[in-house]
N, C-alpha and C. Protein backbone atom coordinates (compact mmCIF):
# COMPACT_ATOMS: atom_id res chain seq x y z
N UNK A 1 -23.77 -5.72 -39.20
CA UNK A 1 -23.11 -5.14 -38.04
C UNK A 1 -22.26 -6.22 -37.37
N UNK A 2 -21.07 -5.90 -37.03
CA UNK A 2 -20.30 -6.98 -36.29
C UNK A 2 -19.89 -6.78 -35.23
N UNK A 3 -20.18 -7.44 -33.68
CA UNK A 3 -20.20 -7.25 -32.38
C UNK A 3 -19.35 -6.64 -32.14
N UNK A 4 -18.10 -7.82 -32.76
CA UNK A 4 -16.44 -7.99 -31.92
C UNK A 4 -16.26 -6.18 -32.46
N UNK A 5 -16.40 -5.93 -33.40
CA UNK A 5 -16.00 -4.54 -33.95
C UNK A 5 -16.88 -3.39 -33.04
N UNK A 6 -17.80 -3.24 -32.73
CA UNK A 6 -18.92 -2.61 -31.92
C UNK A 6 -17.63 -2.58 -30.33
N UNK A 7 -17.63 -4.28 -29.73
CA UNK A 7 -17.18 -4.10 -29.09
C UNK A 7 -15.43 -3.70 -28.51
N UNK A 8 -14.43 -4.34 -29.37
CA UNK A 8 -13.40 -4.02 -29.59
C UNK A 8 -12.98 -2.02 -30.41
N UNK A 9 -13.79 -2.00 -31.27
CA UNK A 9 -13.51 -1.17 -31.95
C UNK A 9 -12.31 -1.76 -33.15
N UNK A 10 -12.05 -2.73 -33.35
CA UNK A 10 -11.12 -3.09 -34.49
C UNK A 10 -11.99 -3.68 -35.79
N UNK A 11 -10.69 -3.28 -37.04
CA UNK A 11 -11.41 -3.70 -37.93
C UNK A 11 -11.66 -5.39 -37.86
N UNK A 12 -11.95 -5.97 -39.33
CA UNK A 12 -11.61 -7.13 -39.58
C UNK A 12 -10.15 -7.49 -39.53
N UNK A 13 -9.18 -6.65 -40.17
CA UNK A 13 -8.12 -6.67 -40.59
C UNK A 13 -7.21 -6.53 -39.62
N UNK A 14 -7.63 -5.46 -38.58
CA UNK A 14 -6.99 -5.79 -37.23
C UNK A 14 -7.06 -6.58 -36.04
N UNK A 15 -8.37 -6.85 -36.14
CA UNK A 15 -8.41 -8.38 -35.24
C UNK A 15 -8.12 -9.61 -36.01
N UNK A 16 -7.60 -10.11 -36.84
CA UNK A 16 -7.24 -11.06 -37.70
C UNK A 16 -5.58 -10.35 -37.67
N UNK A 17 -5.07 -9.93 -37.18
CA UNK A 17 -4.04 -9.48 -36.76
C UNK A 17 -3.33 -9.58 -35.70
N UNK A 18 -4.25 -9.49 -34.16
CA UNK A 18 -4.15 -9.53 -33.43
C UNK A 18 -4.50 -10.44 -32.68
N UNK A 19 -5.27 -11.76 -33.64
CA UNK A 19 -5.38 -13.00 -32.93
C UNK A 19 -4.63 -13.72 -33.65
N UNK A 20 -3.95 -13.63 -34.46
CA UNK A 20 -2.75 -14.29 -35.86
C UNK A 20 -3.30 -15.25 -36.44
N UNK A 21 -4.28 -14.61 -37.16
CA UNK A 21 -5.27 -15.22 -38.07
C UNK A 21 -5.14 -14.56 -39.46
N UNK A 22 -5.46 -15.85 -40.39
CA UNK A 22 -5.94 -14.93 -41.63
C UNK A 22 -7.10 -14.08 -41.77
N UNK A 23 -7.03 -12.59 -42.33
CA UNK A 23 -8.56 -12.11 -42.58
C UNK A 23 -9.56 -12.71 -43.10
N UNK A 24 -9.44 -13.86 -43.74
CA UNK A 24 -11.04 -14.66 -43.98
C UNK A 24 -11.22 -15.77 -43.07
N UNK A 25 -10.06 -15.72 -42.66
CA UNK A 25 -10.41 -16.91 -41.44
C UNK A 25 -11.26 -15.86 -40.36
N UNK A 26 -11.05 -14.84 -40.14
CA UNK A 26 -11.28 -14.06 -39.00
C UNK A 26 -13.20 -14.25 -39.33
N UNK A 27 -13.22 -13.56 -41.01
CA UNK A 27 -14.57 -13.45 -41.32
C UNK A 27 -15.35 -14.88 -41.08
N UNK A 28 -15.24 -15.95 -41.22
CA UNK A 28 -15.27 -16.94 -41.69
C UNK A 28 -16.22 -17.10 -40.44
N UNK A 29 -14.97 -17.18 -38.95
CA UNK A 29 -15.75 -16.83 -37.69
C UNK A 29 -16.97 -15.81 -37.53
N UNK A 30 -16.85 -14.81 -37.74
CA UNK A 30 -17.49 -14.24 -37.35
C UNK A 30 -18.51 -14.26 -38.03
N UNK A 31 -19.08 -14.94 -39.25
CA UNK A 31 -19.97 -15.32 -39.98
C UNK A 31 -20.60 -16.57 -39.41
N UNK A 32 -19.85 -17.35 -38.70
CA UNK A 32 -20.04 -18.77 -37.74
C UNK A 32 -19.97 -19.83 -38.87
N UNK A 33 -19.33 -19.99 -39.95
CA UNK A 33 -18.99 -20.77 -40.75
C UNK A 33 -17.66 -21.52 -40.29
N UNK A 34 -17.00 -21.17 -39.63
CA UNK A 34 -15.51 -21.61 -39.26
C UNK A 34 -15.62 -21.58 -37.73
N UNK A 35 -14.35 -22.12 -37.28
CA UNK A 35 -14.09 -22.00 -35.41
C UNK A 35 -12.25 -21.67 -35.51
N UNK A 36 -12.43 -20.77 -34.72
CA UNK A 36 -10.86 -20.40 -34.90
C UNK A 36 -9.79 -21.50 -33.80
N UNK A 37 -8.61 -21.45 -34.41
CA UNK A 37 -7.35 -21.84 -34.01
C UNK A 37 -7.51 -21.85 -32.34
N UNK A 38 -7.41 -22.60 -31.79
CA UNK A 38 -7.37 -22.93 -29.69
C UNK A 38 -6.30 -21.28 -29.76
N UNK A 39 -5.11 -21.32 -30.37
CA UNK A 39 -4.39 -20.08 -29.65
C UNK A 39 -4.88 -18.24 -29.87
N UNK A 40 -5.87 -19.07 -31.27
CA UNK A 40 -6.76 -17.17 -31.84
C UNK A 40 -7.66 -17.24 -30.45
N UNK A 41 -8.41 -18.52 -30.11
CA UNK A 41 -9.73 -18.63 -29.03
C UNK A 41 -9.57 -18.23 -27.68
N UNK A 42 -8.25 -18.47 -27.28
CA UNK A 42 -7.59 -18.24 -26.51
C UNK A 42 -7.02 -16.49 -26.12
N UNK A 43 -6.76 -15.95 -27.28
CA UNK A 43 -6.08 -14.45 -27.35
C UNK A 43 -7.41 -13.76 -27.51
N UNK A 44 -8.34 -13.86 -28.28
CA UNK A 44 -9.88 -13.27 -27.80
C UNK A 44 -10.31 -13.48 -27.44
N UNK A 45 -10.23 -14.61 -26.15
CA UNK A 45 -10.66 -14.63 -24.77
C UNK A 45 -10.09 -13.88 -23.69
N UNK A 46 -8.73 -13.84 -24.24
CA UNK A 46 -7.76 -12.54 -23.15
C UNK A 46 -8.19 -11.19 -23.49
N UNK A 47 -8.36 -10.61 -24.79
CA UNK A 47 -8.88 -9.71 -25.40
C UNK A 47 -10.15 -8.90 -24.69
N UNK A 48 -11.25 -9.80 -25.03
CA UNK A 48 -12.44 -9.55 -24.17
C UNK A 48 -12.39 -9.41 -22.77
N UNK A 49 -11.77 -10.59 -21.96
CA UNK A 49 -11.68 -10.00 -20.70
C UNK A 49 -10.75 -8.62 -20.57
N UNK A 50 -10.03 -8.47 -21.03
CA UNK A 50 -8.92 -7.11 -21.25
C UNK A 50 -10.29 -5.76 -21.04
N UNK A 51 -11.35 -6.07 -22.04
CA UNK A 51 -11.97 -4.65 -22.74
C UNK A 51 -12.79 -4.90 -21.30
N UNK A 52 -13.57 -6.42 -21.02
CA UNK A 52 -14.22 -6.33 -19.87
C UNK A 52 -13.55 -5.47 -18.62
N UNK A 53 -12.66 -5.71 -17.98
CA UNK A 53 -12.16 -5.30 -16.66
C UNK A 53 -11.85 -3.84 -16.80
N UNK A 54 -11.25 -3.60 -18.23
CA UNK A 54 -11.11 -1.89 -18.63
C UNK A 54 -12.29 -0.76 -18.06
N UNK A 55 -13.62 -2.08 -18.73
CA UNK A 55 -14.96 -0.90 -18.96
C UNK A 55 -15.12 -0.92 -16.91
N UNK A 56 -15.19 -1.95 -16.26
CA UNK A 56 -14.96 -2.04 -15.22
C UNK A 56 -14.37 -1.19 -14.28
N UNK A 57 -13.24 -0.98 -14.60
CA UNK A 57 -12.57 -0.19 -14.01
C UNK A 57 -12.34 1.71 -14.38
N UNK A 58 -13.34 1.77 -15.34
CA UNK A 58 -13.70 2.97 -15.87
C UNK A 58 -14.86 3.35 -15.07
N UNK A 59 -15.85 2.35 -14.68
CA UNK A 59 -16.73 2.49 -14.02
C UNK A 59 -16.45 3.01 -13.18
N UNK A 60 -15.93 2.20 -12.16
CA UNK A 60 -15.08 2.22 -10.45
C UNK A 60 -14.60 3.33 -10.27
N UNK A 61 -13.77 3.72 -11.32
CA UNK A 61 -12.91 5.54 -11.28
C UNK A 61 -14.20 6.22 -11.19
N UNK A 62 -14.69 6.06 -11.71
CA UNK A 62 -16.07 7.28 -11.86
C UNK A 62 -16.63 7.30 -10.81
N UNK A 63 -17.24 6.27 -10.23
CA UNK A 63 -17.51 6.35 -8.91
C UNK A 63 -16.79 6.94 -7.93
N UNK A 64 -15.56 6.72 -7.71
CA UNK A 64 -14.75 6.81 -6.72
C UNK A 64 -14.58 8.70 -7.25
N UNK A 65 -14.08 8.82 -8.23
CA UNK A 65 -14.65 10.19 -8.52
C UNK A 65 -15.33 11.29 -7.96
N UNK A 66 -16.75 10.92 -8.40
CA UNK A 66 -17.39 11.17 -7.74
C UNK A 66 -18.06 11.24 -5.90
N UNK A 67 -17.64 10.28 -5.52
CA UNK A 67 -17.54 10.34 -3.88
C UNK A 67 -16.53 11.26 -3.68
N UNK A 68 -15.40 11.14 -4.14
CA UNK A 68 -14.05 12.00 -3.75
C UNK A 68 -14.84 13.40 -3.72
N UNK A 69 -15.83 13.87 -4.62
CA UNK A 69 -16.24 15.02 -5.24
C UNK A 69 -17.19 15.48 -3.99
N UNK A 70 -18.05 14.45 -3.65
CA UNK A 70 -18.58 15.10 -2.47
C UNK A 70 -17.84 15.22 -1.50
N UNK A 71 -17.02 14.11 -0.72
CA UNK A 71 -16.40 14.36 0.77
C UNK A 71 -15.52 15.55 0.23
N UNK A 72 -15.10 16.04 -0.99
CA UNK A 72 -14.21 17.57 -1.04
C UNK A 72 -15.50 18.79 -0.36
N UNK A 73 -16.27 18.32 -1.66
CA UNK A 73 -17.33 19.73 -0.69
C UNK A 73 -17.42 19.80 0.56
N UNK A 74 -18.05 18.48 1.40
CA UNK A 74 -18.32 18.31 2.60
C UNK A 74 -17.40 19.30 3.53
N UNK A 75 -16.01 19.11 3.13
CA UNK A 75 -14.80 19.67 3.89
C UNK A 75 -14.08 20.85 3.62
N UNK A 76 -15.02 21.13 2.52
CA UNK A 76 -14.84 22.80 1.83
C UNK A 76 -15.83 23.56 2.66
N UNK A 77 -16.95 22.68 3.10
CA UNK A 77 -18.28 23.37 3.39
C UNK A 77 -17.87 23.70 5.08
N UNK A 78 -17.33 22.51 6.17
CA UNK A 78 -16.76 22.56 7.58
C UNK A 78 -15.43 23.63 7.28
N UNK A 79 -14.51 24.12 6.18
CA UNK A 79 -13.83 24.90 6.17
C UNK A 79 -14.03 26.00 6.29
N UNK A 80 -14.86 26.47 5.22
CA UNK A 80 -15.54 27.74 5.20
C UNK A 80 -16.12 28.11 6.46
N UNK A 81 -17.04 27.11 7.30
CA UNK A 81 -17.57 27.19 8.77
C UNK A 81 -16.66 27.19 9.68
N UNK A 82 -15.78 26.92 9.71
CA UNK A 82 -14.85 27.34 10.63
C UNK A 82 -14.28 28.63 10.49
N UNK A 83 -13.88 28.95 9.13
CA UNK A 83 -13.37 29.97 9.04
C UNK A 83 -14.04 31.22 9.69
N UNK A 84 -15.26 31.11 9.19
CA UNK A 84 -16.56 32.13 9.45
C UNK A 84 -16.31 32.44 11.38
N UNK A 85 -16.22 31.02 12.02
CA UNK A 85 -16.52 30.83 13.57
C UNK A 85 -15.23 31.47 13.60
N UNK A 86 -14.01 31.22 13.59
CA UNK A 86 -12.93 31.78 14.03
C UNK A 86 -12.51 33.77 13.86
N UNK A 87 -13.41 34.23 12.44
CA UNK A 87 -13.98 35.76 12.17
C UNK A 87 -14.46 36.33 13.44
N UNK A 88 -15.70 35.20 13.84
CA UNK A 88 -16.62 36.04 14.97
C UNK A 88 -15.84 36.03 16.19
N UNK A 89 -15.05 34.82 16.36
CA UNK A 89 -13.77 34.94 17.55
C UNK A 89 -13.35 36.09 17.52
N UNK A 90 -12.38 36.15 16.43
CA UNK A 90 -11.71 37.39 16.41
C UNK A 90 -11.64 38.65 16.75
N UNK A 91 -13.26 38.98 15.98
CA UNK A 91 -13.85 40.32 16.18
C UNK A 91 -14.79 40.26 17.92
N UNK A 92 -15.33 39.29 18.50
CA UNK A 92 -15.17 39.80 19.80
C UNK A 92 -14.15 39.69 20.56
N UNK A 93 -12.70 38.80 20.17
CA UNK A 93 -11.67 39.25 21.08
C UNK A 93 -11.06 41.19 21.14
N UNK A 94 -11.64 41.33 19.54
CA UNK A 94 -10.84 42.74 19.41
C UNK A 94 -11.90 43.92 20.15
N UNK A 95 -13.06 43.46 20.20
CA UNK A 95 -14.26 43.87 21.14
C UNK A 95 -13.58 43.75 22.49
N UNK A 96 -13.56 42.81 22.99
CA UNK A 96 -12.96 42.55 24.09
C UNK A 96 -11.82 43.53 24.54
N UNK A 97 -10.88 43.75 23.88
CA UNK A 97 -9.36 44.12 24.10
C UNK A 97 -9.89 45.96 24.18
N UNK A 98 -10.63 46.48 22.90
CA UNK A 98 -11.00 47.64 23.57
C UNK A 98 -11.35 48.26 24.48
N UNK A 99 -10.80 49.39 24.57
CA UNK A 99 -10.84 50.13 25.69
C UNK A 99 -12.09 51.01 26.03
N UNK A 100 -13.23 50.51 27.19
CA UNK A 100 -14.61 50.96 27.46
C UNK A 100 -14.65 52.49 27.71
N UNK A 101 -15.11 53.48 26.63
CA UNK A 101 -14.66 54.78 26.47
C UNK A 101 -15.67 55.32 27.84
N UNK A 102 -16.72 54.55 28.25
CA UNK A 102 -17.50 55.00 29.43
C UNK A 102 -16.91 54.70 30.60
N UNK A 103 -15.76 53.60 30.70
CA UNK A 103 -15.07 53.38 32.08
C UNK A 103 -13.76 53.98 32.56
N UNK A 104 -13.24 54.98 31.57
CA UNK A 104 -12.51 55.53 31.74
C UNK A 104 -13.00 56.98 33.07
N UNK A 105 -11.71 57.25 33.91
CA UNK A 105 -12.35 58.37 34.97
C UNK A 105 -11.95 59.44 34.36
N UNK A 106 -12.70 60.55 34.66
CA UNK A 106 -12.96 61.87 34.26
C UNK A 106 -12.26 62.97 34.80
C-alpha cells in the first residue's frame, strides 16, 4: 500500500510527473532506498500542504454549512411565528371593524 497514493490519489507515474522525477526515482523514494531531488522535496512539500489546507477547508465549509442550516431554521421558525401573530391581528381587527348586530336600534 502506498501513503502518498492513499493520500494524493495519484499514481506512481503521476506523481513522478508532477514532482519532475523519474518513475523509479519516484519508487525508489517511496521504498526509502533513495531521497529525492531538494526541487521534487520541495514540490511535495507544496503538494501536501495543498491536499492539507484543501481537506481543511472542506471541513470549515461543512461546518459553516451547517450553522448557516440552523440560524435558516431559527428564522424560518420566528417567520412562521410572526406570520401566525399578524393572522390573529388581522382576524380581531376584522372582529373589531364588524358591525355589533345587537347594538344596532330597532
Amino acid at each position: 500500500m502506498n501513503a502518498f497514493k492513499d493520500i494524493t490519489g495519484l499514481t506512481h507515474d503521476e506523481m513522478a510527473t508532477v514532482l519532475g522525477v523519474h518513475r523509479s526515482q519516484w519508487s525508489m523514494y517511496v521504498s526509502g532506498k533513495r531521497s529525492l531531488p531538494l526541487e521534487a522535496t520541495i514540490k511535495l512539500n507544496e503538494l501536501l500542504q495543498s491536499i492539507q489546507k484543501n481537506k481543511v477547508n472542506k471541513a470549515h465549509r461543512a461546518v459553516l454549512v451547517t450553522e448557516n442550516k440552523s440560524v435558516i431554521q431559527a428564522w424560518q421558525k420566528k417567520l412562521t411565528d410572526l406570520n401566525i401573530n399578524l393572522f390573529q391581528v388581522n382576524k380581531k381587527i376584522e372582529e373589531m371593524q364588524k358591525p355589533e348586530i345587537n347594538s344596532m336600534p330597532v
